[in-house]
Protein backbone atom coordinates (compact mmCIF):
# COMPACT_ATOMS: atom_id res chain seq x y z
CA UNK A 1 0.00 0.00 0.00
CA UNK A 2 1.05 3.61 -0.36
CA UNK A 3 1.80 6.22 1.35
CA UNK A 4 -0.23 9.31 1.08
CA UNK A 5 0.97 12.61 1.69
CA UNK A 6 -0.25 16.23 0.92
CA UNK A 7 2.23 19.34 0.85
CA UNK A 8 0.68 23.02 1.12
CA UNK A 9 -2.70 22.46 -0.18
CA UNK A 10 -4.86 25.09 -0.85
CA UNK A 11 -8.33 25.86 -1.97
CA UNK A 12 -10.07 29.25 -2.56
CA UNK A 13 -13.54 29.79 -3.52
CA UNK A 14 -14.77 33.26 -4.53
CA UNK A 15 -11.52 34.71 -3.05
CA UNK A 16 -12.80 32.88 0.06
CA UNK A 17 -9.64 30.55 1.39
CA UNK A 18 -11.06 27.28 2.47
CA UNK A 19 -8.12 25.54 2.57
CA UNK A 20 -4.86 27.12 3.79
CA UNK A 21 -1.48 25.24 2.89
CA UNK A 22 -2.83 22.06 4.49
CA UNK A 23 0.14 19.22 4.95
CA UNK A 24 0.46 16.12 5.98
CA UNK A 25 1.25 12.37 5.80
CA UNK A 26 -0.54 9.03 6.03
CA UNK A 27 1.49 5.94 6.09
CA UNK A 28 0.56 2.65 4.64
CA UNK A 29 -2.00 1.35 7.49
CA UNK A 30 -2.91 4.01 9.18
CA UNK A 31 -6.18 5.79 9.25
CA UNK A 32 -6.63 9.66 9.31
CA UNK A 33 -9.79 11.17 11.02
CA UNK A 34 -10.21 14.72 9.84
CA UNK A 35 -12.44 16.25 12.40
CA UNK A 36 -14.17 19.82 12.05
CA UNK A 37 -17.25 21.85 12.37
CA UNK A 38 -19.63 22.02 9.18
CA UNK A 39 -18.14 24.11 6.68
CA UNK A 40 -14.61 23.96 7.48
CA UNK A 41 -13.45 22.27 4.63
CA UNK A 42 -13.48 18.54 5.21
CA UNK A 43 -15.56 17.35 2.17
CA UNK A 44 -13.54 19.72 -0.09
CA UNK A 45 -9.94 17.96 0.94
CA UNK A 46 -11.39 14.86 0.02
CA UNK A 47 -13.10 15.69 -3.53
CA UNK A 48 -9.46 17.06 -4.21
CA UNK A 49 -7.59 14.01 -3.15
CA UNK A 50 -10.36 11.90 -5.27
CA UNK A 51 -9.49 13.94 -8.46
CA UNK A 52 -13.05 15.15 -8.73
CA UNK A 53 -11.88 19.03 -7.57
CA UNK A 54 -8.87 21.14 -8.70
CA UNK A 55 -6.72 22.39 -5.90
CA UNK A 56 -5.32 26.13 -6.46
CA UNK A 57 -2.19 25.34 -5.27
CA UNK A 58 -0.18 22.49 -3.14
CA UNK A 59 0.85 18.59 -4.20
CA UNK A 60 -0.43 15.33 -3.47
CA UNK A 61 1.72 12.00 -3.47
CA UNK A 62 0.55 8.64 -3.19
CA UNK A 63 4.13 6.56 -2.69
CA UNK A 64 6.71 8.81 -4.96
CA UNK A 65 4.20 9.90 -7.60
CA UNK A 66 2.66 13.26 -8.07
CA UNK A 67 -0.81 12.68 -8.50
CA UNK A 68 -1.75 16.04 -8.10
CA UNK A 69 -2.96 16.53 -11.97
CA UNK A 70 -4.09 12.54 -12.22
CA UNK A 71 -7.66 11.54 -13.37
CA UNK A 72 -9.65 10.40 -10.72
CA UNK A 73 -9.35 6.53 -12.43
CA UNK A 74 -5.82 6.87 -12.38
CA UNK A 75 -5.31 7.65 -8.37
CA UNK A 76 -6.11 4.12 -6.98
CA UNK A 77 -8.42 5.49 -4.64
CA UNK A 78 -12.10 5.10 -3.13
CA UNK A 79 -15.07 7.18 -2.48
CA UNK A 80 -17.66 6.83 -0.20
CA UNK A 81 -19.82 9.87 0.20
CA UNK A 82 -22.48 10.93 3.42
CA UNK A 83 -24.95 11.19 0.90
CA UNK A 84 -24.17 8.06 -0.69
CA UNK A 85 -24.29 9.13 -4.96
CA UNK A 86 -26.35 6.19 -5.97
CA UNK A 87 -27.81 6.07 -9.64
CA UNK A 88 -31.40 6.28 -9.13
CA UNK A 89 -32.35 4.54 -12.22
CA UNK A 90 -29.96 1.60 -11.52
CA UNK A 91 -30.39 -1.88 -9.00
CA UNK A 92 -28.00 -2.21 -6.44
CA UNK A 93 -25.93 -5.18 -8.24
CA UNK A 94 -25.89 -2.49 -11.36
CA UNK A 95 -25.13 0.66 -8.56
CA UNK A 96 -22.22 -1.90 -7.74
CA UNK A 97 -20.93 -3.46 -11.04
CA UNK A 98 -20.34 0.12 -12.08
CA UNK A 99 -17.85 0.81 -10.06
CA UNK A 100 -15.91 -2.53 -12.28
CA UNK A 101 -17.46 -1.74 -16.08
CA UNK A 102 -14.14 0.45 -16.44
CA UNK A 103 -12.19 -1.75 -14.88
CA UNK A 104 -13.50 -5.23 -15.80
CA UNK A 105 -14.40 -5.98 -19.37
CA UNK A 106 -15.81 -9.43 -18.23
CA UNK A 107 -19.45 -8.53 -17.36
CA UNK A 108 -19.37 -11.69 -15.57
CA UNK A 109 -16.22 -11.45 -13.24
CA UNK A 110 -17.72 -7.80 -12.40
CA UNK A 111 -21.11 -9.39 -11.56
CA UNK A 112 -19.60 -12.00 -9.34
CA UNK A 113 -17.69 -9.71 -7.79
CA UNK A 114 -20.37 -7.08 -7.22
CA UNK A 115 -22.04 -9.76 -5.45
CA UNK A 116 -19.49 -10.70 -3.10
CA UNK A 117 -19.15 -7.19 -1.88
CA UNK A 118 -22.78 -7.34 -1.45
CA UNK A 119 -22.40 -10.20 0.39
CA UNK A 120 -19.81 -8.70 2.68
CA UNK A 121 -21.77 -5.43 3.63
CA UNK A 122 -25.29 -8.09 3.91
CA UNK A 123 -26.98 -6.58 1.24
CA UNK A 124 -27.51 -9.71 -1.20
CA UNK A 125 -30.77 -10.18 -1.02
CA UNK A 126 -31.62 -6.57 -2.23
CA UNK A 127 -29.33 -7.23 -5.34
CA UNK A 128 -32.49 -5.89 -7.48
CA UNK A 129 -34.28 -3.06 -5.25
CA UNK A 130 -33.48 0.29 -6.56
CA UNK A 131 -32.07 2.68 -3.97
CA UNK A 132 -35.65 4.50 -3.70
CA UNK A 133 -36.50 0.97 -1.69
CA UNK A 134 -34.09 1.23 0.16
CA UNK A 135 -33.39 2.77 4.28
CA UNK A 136 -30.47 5.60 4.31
CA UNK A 137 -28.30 2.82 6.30
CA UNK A 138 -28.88 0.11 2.97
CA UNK A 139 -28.13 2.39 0.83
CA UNK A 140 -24.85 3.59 2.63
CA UNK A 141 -23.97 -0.55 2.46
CA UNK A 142 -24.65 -0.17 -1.02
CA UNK A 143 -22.21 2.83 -1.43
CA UNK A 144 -19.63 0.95 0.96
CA UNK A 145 -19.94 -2.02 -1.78
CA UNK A 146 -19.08 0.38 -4.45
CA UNK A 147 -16.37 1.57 -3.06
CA UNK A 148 -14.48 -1.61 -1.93
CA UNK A 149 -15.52 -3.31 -5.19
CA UNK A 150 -12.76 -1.92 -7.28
CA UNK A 151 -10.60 -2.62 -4.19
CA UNK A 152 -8.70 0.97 -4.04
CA UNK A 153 -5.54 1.60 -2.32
CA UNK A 154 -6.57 4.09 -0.34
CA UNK A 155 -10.61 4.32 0.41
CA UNK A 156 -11.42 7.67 1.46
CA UNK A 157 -14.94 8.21 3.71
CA UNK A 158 -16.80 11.67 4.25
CA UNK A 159 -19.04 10.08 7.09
CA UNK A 160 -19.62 7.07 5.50
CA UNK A 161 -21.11 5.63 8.70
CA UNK A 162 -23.36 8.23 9.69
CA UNK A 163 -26.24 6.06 8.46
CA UNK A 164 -25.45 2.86 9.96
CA UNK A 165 -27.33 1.10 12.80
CA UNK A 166 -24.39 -0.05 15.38
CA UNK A 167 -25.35 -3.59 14.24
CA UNK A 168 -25.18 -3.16 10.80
């Protein structure tokens, strides 16, 4: 696993600085809690480490390489949002096999292993609701699924429990 580490990161919005040369380091293994008060920032350092927002200024490393510039399919890493980003128009095995139809040609391989990340967050036997039929904590599973189904490097969560029951 990588390293990932972050050098003088910075973010402005309408001249507004949201982020403010921001550095640091995560080691292979570790896990980072970024803690805050609504606002501060927390979901915007992690769209720019996905790829999915431009930083003004600063680097980001995962091992050696300057990912900085990368497309998002190129950084190795996962997503799992608070608000979950399912397709509404797609099943949950579909919601999940997307995260693979880049990835995997074989529609087959990407089906059975949809369903085993399914199977790992208990949410099998909903393989054909859509996410409408689904509580907020199935369809976080469902996001969780996604994420871990193109098994990333480095799996990055904005709340991705706040849904959950404790037993879930």
């Amino acid at each position: 696993m990588d390293n990932l580490k972050i050098e003088n990161l910075t973010k402005i919005y309408d001249g507004k600085t949201v982020l403010n040369k921001i550095s640091f380091e995560v080691k292979s293994g570790e896990f980072l809690s970024i803690l805050g008060p609504s606002g501060c920032g927390k979901t915007t350092l992690l769209k720019i480490l996905i790829g999915i927002e431009k930083t003004n200024s600063g680097s980001i490393f995962k091992g050696k390489e300057d990912i900085t510039k990368a497309d998002p399919s190129k950084r190795g890493m996962g997503i799992v949002f608070q608000n979950y980003c399912l397709f509404p128009n797609m099943t949950v095995l579909q919601n999940v096999m997307y995260a693979l139809n880049i990835k995997i040609k074989n529609k087959d391989e990407a089906r059975k292993l949809s369903l085993e990340m399914l199977e790992l967050v208990k949410m099998e036997e909903h393989k054909n609701k859509y996410p409408h039929e689904l509580s907020g904590g199935q369809q976080q599973r469902v996001a969780i699924a996604r994420a871990l189904a193109s098994d990333p490097k480095i799996l990055l969560c904005d709340e991705a429990t706040s849904a959950l029951d404790n037993n879930s």
